[in-house]
Protein backbone atom coordinates (compact mmCIF):
# COMPACT_ATOMS: atom_id res chain seq x y z
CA UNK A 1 -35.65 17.49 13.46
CA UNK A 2 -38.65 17.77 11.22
CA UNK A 3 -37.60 18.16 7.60
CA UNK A 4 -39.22 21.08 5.81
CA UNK A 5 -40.98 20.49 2.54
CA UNK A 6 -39.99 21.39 -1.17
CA UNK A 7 -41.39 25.08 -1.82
CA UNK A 8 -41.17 26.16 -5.33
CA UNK A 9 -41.66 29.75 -3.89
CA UNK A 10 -37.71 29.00 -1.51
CA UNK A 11 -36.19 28.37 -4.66
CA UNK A 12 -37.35 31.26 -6.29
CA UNK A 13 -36.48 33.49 -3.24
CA UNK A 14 -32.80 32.15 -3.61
CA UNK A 15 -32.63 33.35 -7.12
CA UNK A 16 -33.04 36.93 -6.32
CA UNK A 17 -32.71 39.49 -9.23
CA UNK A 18 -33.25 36.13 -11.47
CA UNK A 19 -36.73 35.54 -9.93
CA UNK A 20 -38.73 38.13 -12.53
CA UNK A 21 -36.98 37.08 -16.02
CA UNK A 22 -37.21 33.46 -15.24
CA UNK A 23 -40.76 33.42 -14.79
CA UNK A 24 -41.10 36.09 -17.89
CA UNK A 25 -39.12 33.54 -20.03
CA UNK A 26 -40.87 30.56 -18.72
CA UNK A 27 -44.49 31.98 -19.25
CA UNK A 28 -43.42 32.81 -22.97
CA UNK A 29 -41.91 29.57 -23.70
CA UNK A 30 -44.75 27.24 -21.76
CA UNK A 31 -47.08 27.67 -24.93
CA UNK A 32 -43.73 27.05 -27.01
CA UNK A 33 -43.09 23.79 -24.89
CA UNK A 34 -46.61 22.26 -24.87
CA UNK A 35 -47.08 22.76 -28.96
CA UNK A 36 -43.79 21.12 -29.27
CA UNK A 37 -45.05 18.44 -27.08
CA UNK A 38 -48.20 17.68 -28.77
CA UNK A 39 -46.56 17.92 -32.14
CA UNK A 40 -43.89 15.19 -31.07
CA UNK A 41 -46.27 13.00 -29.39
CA UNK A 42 -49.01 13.34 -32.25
CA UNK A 43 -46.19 11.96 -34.54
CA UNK A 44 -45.84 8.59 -32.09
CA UNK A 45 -48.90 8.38 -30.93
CA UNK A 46 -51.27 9.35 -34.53
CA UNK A 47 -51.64 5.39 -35.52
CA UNK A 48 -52.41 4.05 -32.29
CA UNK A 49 -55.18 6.65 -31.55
CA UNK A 50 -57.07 6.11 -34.83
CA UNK A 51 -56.78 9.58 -36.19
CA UNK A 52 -58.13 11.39 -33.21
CA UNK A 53 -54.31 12.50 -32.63
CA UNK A 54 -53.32 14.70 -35.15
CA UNK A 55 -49.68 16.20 -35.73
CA UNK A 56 -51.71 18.51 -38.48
CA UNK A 57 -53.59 20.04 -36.08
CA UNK A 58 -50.85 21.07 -34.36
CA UNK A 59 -48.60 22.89 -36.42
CA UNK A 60 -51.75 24.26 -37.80
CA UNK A 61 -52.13 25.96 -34.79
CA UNK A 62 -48.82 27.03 -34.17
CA UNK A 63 -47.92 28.16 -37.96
CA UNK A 64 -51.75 30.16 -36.85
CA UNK A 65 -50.51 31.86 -33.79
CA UNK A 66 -47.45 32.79 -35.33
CA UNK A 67 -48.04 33.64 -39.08
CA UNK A 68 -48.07 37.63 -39.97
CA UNK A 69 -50.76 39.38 -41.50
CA UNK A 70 -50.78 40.23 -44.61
CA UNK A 71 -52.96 43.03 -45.54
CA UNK A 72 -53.52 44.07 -49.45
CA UNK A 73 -53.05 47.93 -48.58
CA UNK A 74 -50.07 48.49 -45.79
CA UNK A 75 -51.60 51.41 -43.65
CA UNK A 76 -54.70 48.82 -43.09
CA UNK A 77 -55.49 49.18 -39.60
CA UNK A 78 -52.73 51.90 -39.01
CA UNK A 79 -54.55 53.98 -36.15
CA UNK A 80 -56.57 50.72 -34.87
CA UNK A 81 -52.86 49.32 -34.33
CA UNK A 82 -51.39 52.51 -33.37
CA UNK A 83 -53.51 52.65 -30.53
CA UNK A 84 -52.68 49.11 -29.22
CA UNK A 85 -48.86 50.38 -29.20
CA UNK A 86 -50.07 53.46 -27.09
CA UNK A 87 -52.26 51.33 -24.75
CA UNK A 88 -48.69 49.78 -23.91
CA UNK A 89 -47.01 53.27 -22.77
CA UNK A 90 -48.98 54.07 -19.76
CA UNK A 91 -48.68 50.06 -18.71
CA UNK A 92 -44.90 49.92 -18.86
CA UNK A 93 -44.62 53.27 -17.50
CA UNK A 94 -46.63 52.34 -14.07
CA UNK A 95 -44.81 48.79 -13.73
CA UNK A 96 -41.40 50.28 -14.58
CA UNK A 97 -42.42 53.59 -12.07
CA UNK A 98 -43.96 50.97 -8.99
CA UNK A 99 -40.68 48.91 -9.14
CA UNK A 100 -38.29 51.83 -8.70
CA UNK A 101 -37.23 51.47 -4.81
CA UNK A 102 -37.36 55.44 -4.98
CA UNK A 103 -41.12 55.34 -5.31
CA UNK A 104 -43.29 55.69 -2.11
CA UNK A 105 -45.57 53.28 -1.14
CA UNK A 106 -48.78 54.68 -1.40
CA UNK A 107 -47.36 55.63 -4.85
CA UNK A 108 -46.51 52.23 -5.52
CA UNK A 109 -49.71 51.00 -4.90
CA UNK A 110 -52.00 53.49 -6.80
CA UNK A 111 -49.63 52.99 -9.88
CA UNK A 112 -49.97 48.70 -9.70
CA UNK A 113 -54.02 49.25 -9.52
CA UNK A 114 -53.66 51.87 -12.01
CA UNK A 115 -51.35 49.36 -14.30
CA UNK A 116 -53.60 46.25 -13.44
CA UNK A 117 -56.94 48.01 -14.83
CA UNK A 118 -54.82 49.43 -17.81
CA UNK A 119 -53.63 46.15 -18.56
CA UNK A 120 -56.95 44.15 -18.43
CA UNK A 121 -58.15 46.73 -21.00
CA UNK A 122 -55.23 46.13 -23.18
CA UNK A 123 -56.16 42.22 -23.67
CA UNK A 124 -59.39 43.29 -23.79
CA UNK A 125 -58.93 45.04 -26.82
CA UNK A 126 -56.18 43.27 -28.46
CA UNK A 127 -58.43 40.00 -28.07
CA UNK A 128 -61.76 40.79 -27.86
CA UNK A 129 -62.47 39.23 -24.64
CA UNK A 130 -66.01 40.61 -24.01
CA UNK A 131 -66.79 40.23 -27.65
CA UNK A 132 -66.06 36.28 -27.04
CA UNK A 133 -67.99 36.38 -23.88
CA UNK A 134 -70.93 37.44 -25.75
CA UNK A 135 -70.39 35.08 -28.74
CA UNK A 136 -69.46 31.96 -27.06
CA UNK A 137 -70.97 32.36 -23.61
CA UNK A 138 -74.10 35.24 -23.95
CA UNK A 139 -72.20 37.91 -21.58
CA UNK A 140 -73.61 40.77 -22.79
CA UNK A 141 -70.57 43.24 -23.12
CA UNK A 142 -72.40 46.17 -21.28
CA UNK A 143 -71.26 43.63 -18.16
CA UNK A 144 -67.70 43.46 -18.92
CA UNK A 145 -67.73 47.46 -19.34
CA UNK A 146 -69.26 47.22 -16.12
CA UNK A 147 -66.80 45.67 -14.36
CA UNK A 148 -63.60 47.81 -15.56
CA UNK A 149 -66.26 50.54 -15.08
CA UNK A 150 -66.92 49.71 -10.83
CA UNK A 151 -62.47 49.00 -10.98
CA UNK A 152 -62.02 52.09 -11.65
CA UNK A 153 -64.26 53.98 -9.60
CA UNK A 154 -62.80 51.73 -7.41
CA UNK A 155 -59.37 53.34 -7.74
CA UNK A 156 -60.94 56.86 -7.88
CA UNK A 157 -62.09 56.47 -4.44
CA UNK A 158 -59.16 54.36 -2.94
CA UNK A 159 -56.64 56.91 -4.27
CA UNK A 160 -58.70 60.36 -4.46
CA UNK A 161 -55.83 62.16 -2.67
CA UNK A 162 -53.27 61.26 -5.20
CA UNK A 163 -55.34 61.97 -7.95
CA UNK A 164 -56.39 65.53 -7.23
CA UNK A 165 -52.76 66.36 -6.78
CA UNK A 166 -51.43 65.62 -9.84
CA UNK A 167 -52.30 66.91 -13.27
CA UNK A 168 -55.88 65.30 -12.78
CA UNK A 169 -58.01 66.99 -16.03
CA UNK A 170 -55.96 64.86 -18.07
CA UNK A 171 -57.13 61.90 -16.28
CA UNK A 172 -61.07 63.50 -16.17
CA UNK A 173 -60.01 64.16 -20.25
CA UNK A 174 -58.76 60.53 -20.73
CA UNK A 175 -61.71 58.74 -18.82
CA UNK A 176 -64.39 61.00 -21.19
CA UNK A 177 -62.69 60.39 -24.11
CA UNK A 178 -62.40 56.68 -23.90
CA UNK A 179 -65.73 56.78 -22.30
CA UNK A 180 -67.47 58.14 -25.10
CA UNK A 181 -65.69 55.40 -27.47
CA UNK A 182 -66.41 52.29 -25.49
CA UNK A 183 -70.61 53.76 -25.52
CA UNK A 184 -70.32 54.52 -29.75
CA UNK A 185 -71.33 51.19 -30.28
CA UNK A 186 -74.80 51.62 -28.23
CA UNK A 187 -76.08 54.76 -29.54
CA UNK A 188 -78.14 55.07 -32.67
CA UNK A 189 -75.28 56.79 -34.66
CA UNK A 190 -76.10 57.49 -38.74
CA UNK A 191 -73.30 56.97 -41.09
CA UNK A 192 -70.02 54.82 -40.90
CA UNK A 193 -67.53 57.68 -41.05
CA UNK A 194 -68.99 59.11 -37.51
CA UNK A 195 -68.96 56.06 -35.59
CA UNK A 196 -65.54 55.15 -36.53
CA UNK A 197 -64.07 58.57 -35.78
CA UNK A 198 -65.86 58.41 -32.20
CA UNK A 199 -65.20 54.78 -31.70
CA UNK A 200 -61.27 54.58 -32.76
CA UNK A 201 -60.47 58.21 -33.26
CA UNK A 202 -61.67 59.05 -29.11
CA UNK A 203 -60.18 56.39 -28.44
CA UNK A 204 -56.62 57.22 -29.40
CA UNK A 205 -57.25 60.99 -27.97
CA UNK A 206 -57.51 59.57 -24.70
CA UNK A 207 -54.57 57.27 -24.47
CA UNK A 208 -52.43 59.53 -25.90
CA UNK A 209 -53.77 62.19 -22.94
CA UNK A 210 -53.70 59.03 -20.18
CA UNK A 211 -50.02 58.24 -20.98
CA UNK A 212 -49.05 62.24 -21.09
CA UNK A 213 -51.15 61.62 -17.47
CA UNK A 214 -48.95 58.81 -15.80
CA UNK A 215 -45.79 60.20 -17.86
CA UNK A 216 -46.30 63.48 -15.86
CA UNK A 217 -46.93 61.50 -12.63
CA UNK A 218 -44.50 59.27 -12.64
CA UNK A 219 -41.94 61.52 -13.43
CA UNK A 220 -42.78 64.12 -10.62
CA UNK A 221 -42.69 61.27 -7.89
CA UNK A 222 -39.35 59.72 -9.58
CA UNK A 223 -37.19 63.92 -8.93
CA UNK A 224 -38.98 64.87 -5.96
CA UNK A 225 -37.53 61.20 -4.33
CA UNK A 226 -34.70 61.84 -6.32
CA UNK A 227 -32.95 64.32 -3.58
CA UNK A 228 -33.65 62.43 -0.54
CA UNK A 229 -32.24 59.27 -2.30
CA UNK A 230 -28.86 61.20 -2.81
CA UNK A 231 -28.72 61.98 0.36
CA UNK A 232 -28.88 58.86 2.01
CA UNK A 233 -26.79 57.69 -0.45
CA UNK A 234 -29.01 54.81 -2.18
């Protein structure tokens, strides 16, 4: 009888509802683990490595990623970081939806693409990933707009159907809005008021109109299961 090698993935599978926070918990707590880690060995190890090991460093870093920000004037920032709150409505509204055993498949599916693309965008603006692209690496940005551009024309086409029968001009809304706030930046635009009123100001119109979107959707696939998963008794 052949014995049948270690999977990580069995053990999972034998945790069941335990499977999705575990791996939550243990993806927030890995960067936890590995500063505490260097911080403990950087205390050993700092005389034998001749300074290149340093505990400073360390808790430099983590007092960095953890430390608030303190601005001089409180509403600072107040509709740059409202909008990063409302980027994370439509995002836990598709995940939460696409989980719900009511949902249908092809449902399911359009809503985790949907999600996925939202969610890339998210990071993207929270930390500037094509800004750092095209600092540290020379990716000019216009190719990481690309990209989420081709993704979700990608999704248009895939999921046409499901689009055009739902409350789709909010989506058409949405997509010029957001549009026209991810191109401010390339057009000759006089002024500073202007720009920053197309750039962040657009930019809040359509995710507030994109969440109303996947809010409406979400909810009309959610009651129109809703009766034939009474009757069956689920």
């Amino acid at each position: 009888m052949t014995k049948q090698p270690f999977l990580v993935w069995d053990v999972l599978k034998r945790l069941g509802p335990l499977k999705v926070p575990l791996l939550l918990n243990l993806f927030v707590l890995l960067p936890y683990l590995l500063l505490t880690l260097y911080i403990k060995l950087t205390t050993v190890l700092h005389q034998y490595s001749g300074g290149i090991l340093s505990r400073r460093l360390g808790i430099e870093l983590l007092t960095t990623l953890f430390s608030e920000p303190a601005p001089a004037v409180p509403y600072l920032g107040l509709f740059t970081e409202t909008a990063e709150i409302v980027w994370c409505v439509p995002v836990s509204i598709c995940f939460f939806s696409l989980s719900l055993p009511m949902m249908p498949s092809g449902k399911r599916r359009f809503l985790l693409f949907c999600g996925l693309l939202m969610s890339l965008l998210l990071v993207d603006d929270i930390f500037r990933v094509t800004l750092l692209l095209r600092v540290l690496l020379g990716v000019p940005k216009t190719i990481g707009y690309l990209v989420y551009g081709i993704f979700g024309a990608a999704i248009a086409l895939k999921f046409w159907r499901q689009i055009c029968a739902g409350p789709y001009l909010l989506l058409i809304v949405s997509g010029l809005l957001l549009g026209i706030s991810g191109s401010v930046e390339f057009l000759p635009i006089p002024g500073i008021g202007t720009p920053i009123m197309l750039e962040d100001g657009f930019k809040l119109l359509g995710l507030l109109n994109i969440t109303i979107y996947f809010w409406q959707v979400c909810r009309g696939a959610i009651l129109r299961a809703a009766p034939s998963v009474a009757s069956s008794g689920v």
